[in-house]
Protein backbone atom coordinates (compact mmCIF):
# COMPACT_ATOMS: atom_id res chain seq x y z
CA UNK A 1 154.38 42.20 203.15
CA UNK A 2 156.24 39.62 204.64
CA UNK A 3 154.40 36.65 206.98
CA UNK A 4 156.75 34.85 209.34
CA UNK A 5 155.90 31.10 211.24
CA UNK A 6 155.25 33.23 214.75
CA UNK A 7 152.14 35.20 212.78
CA UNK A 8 150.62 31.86 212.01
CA UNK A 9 151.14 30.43 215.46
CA UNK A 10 149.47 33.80 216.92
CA UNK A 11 146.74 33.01 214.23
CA UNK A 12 145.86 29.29 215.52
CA UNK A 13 145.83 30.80 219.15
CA UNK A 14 142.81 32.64 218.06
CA UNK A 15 141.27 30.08 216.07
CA UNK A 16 141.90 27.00 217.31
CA UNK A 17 138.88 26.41 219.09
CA UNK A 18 136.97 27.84 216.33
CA UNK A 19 137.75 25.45 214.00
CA UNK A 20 138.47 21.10 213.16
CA UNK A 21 141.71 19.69 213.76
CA UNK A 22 141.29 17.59 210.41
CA UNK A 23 143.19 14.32 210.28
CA UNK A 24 146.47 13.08 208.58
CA UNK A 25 145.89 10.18 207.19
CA UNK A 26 148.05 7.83 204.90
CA UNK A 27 146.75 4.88 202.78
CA UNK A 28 148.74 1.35 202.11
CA UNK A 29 147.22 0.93 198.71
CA UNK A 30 148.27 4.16 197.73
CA UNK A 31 151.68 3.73 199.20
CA UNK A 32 152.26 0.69 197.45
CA UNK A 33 151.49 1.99 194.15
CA UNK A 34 153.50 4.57 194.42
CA UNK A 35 156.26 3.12 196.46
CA UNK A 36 155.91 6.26 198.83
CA UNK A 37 155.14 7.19 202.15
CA UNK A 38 152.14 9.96 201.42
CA UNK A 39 150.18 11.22 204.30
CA UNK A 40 147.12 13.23 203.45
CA UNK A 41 145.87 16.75 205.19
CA UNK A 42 141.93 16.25 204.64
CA UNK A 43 140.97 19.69 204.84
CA UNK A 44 137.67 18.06 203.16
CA UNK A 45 136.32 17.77 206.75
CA UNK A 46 136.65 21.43 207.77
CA UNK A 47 133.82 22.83 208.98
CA UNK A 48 132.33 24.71 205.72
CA UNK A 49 134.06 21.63 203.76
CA UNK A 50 137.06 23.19 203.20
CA UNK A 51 140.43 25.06 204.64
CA UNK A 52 138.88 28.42 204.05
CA UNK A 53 137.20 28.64 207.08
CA UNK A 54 140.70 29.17 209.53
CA UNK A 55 141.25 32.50 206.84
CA UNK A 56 137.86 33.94 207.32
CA UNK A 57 137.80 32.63 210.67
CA UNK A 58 141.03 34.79 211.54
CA UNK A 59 140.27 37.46 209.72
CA UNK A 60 137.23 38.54 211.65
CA UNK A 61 138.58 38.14 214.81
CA UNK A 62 140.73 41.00 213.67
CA UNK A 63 138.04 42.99 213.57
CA UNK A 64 137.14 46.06 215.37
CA UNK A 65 133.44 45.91 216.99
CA UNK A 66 132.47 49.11 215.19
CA UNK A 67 133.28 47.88 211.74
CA UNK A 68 132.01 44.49 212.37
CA UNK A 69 128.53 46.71 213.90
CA UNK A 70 128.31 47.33 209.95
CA UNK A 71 128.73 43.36 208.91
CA UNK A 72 131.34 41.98 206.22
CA UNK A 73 130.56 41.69 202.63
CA UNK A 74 133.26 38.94 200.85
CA UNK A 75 133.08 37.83 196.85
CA UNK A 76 133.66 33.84 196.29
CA UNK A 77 133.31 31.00 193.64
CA UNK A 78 131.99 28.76 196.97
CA UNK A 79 134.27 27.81 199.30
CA UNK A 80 135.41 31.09 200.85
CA UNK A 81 131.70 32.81 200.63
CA UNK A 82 130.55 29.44 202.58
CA UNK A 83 133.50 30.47 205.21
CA UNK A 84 133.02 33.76 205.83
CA UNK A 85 129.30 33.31 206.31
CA UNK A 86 129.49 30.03 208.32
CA UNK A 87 132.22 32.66 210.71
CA UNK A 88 130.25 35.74 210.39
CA UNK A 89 127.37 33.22 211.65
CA UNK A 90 128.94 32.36 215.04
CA UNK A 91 129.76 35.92 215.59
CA UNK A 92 126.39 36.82 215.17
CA UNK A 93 127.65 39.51 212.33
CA UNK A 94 125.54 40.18 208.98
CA UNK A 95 127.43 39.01 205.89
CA UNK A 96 126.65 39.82 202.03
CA UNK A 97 128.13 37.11 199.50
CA UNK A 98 129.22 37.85 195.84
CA UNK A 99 129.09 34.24 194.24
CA UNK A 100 129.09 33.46 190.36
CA UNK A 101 125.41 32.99 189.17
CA UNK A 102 126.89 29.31 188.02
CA UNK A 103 129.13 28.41 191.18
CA UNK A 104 127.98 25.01 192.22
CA UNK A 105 124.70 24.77 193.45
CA UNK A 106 125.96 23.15 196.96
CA UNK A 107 127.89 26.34 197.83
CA UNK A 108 125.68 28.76 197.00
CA UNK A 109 122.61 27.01 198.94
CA UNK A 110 125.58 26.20 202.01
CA UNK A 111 125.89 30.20 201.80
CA UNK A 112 122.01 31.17 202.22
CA UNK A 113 122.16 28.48 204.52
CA UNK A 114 124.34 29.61 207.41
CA UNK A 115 122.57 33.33 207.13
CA UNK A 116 124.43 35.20 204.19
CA UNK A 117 122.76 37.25 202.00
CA UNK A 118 123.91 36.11 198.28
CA UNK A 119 123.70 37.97 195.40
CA UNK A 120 124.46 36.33 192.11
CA UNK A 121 126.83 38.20 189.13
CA UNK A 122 127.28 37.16 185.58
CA UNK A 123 131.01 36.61 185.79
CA UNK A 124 130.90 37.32 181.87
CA UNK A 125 129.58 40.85 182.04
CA UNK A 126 130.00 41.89 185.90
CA UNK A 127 133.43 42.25 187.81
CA UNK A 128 132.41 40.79 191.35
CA UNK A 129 135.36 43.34 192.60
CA UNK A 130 133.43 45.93 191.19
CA UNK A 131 130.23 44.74 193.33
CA UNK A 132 132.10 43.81 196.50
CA UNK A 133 133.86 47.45 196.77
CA UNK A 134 130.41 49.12 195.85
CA UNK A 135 128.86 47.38 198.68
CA UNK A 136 131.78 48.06 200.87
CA UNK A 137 131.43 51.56 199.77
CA UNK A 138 127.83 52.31 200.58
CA UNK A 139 127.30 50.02 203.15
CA UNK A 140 130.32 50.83 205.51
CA UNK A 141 131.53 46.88 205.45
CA UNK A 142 134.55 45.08 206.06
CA UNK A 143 135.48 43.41 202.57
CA UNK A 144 137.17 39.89 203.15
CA UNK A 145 139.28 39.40 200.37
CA UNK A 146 139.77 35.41 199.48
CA UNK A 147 143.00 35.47 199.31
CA UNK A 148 145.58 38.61 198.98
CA UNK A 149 144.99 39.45 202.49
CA UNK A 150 147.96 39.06 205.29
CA UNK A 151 145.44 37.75 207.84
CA UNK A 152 143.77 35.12 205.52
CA UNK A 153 147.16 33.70 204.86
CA UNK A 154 148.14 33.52 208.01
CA UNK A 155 144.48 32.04 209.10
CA UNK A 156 145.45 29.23 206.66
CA UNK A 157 148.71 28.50 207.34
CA UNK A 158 147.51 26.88 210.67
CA UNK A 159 146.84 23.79 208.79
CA UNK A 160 150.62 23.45 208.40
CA UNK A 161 150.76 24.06 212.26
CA UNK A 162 148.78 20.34 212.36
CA UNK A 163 150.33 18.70 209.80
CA UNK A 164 153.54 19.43 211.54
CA UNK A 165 152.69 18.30 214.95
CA UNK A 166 151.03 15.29 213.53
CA UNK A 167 154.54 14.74 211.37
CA UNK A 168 156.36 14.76 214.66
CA UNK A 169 154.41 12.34 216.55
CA UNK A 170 155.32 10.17 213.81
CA UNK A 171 158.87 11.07 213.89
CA UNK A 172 158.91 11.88 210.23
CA UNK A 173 160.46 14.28 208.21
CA UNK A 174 158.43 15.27 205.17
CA UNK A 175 160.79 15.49 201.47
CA UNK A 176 157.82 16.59 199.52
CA UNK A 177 154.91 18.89 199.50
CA UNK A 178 151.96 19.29 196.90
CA UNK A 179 149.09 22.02 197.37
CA UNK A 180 146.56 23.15 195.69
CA UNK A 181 146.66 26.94 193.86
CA UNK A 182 143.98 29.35 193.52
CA UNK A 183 145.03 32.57 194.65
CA UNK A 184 147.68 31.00 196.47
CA UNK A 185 146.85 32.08 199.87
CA UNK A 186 146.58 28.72 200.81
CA UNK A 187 150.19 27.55 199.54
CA UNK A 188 151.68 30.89 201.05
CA UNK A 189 150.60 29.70 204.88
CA UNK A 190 150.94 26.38 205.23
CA UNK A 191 154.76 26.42 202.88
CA UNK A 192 155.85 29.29 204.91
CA UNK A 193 155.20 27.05 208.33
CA UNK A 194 155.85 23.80 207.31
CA UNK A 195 159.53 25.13 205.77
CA UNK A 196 159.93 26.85 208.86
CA UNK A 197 159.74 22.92 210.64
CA UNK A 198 161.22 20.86 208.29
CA UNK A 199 164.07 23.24 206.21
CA UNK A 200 164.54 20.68 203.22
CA UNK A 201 161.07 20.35 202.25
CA UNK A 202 160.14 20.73 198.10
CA UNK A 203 157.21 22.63 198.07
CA UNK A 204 155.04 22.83 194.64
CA UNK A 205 151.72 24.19 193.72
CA UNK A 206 149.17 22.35 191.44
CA UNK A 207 146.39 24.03 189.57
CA UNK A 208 144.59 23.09 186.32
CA UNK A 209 145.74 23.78 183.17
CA UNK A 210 144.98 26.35 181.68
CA UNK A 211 144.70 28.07 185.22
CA UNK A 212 148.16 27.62 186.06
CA UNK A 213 149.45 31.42 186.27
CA UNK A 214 151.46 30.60 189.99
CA UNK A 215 153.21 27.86 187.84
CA UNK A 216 153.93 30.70 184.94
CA UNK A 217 154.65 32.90 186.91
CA UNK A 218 157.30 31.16 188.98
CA UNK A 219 159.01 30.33 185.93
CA UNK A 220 158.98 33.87 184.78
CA UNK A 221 159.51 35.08 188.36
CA UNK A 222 156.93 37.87 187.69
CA UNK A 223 153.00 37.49 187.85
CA UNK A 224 151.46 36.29 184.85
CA UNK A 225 147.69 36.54 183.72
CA UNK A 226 145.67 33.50 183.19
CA UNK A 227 144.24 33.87 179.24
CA UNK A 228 140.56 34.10 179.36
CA UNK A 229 139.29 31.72 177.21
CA UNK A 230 139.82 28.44 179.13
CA UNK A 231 137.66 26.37 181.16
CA UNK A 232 137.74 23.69 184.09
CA UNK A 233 135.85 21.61 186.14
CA UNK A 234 137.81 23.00 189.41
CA UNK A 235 135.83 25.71 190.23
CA UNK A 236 137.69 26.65 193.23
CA UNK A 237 141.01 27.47 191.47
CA UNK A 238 140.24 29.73 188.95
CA UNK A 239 141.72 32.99 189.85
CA UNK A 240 142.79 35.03 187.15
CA UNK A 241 146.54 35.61 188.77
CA UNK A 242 148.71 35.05 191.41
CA UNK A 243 147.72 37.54 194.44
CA UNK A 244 149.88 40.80 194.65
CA UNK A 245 150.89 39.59 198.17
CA UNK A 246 150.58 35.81 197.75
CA UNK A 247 152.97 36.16 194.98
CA UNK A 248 156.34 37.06 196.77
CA UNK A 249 156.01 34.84 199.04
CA UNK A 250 154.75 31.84 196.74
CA UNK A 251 158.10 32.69 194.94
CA UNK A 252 160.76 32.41 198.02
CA UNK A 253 158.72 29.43 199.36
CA UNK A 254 158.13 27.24 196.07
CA UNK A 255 160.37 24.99 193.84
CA UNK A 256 157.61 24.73 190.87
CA UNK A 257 154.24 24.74 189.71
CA UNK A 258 152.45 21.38 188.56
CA UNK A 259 149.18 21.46 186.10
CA UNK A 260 147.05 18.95 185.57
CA UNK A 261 143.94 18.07 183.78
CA UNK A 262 140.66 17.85 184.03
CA UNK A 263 140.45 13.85 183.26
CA UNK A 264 143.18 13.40 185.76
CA UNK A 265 141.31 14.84 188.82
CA UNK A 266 137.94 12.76 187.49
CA UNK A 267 140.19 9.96 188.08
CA UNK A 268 141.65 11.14 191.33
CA UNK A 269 138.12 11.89 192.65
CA UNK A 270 137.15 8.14 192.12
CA UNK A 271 140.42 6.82 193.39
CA UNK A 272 140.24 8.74 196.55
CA UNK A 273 136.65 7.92 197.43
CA UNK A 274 137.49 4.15 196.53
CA UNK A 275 140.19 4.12 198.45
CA UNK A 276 140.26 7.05 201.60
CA UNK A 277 136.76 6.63 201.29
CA UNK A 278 136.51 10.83 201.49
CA UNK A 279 134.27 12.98 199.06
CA UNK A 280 136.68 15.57 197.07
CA UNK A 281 135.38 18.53 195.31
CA UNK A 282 137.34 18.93 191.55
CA UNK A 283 139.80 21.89 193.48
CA UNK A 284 140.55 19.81 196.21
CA UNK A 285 141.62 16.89 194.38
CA UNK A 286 144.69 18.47 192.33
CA UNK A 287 147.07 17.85 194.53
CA UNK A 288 146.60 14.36 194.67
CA UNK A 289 146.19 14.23 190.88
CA UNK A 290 149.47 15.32 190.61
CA UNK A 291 150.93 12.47 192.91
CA UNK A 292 148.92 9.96 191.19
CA UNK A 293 149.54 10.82 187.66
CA UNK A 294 153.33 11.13 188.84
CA UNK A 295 154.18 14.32 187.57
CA UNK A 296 156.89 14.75 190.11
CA UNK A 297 159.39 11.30 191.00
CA UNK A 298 157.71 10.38 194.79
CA UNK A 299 159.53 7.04 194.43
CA UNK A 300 160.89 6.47 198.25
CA UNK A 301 159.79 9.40 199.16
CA UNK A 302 157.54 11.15 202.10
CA UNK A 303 154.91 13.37 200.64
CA UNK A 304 152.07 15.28 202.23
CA UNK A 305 149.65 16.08 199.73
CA UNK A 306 146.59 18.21 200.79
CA UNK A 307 143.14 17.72 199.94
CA UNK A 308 141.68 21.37 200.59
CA UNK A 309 137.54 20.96 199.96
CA UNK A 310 135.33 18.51 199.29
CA UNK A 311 132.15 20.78 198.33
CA UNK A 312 131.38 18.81 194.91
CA UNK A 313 127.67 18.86 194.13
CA UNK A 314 125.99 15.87 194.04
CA UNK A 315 125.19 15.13 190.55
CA UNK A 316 128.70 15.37 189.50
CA UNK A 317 129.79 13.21 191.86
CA UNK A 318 127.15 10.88 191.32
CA UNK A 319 128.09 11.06 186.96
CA UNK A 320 132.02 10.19 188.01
């Protein structure tokens, strides 16, 4: 399945009013440590708190009104369950959310919050796909997937619709482009626009190490299986693989993967709230980990890095 700039343009017609325009911002003591030109997308102040709310908004405007009679049912580490019940909200349609008994407590309270029924799985001994096509099954609902969905990745590639406009204003022409990778849903959308605008852009993915199967996998050009045993702080990037449908495109759009660790996005947390003065959950911070610990040569450079959630719960924050 194959996504093309005009499906994401039809996407932010439907949207657009359902959603934040978030800001592009850039930062001079950033620049000047870097000696580049970096503009950041701050998807942080989404409604929800993150980007996933233009997939699941998208998605359920999709919808037929006699499956959306029978409500949605989604499964989501945080930022995707808070989405689809925050959109299932304003469309007045019931929602049940699968969410990992230990997913931070800010998204799973966020979730109850805007009207979702949660249930809680023990990600060591239940599969939450299991769950979410039971429910589906039984109850007659419309399963939102987070990521490996056509309509999701289109729903998210409007935030490269903004970040291109913005560009333009500017009269700049990015060289460089660093996003986050979970799925990869994310990556898919907003690469597939913003190369679509500006040809000659380098496109990577960042993810945490040990959860870096898009970065495998590109090398391998074939998806590749996270191993199990490996932990992170980023609790929004830790899908097991690349999507099935995510994938292809991930591997025409990108030029290479980036990991980085766990230390690095403490850091990158702190520097950003110093200095952009924006709260960034772990996920959300990768990108600009990656910029800031100079994995990739920025020198001279214009780089748009995006900062996809800032749903941290308060305690860590408050330890970092």
């Amino acid at each position: 399945m194959i996504i093309g700039f005009k499906d994401i343009e039809k996407a932010y017609k439907k949207i657009k009013n359902s959603i934040i325009k978030t800001p592009l911002v850039t930062n001079d003591y950033i620049n000047n440590l870097l000696n580049s030109e970096v503009y950041f997308k701050l998807e942080n102040l989404q409604n929800t708190g993150s980007f996933k709310l233009r997939g699941a908004t998208h998605k359920i405007s999709t919808l037929s009104s006699d499956i959306i009679d029978n409500g949605v049912v989604a499964y989501s580490s945080g930022n995707h369950a808070q989405a689809v019940a925050y959109a299932a909200l304003q469309k007045n349609i019931s929602a049940k959310i699968i969410m990992p008994k230990n997913a931070p407590k800010i998204k799973i309270n966020n979730t109850k919050e805007y009207g979702a029924d949660v249930i809680l799985y023990d990600e060591f001994f239940e599969s939450r796909e299991q769950i979410g096509n039971d429910i589906k099954e039984k109850e007659n609902r419309s399963l939102i997937k987070p990521y490996d969905d056509i309509d999701i990745i289109a729903g998210q590639g409007t935030a490269g619709i903004e970040i291109a406009e913005d560009l333009k204003k500017l009269s700049i022409t990015p060289d460089i482009y660093l996003c986050c990778c979970g799925g990869g849903g994310l990556i898919a959308g907003t690469s597939t626009y913003l190369q679509y605008e500006f040809p000659n852009l380098k496109t990577y993915s960042v993810e945490p190490e040990g959860f870096d199967d898009t970065k495998i996998s590109l090398e391998n050009k074939k998806i590749i299986e996270n191993l199990s045993n490996k932990k992170s702080i980023c609790d929004a990037l830790l899908a097991p693989m690349p999507g099935e449908i995510t994938f292809p495109i991930n591997l025409k759009n990108l030029d290479g993967g980036i990991s980085i660790s766990d230390e690095e996005v403490k850091k990158t947390i702190i520097l950003l709230s110093e200095h952009l003065k924006i709260v960034v959950e772990p996920g959300g911070a990768v990108a600009a980990a990656a910029l800031l610990n100079k994995k990739i040569n920025t020198k001279n450079k214009k780089v748009v890095v995006m900062i996809s959630g800032g749903n941290i719960d308060l305690e860590l924050f408050r330890s970092l």
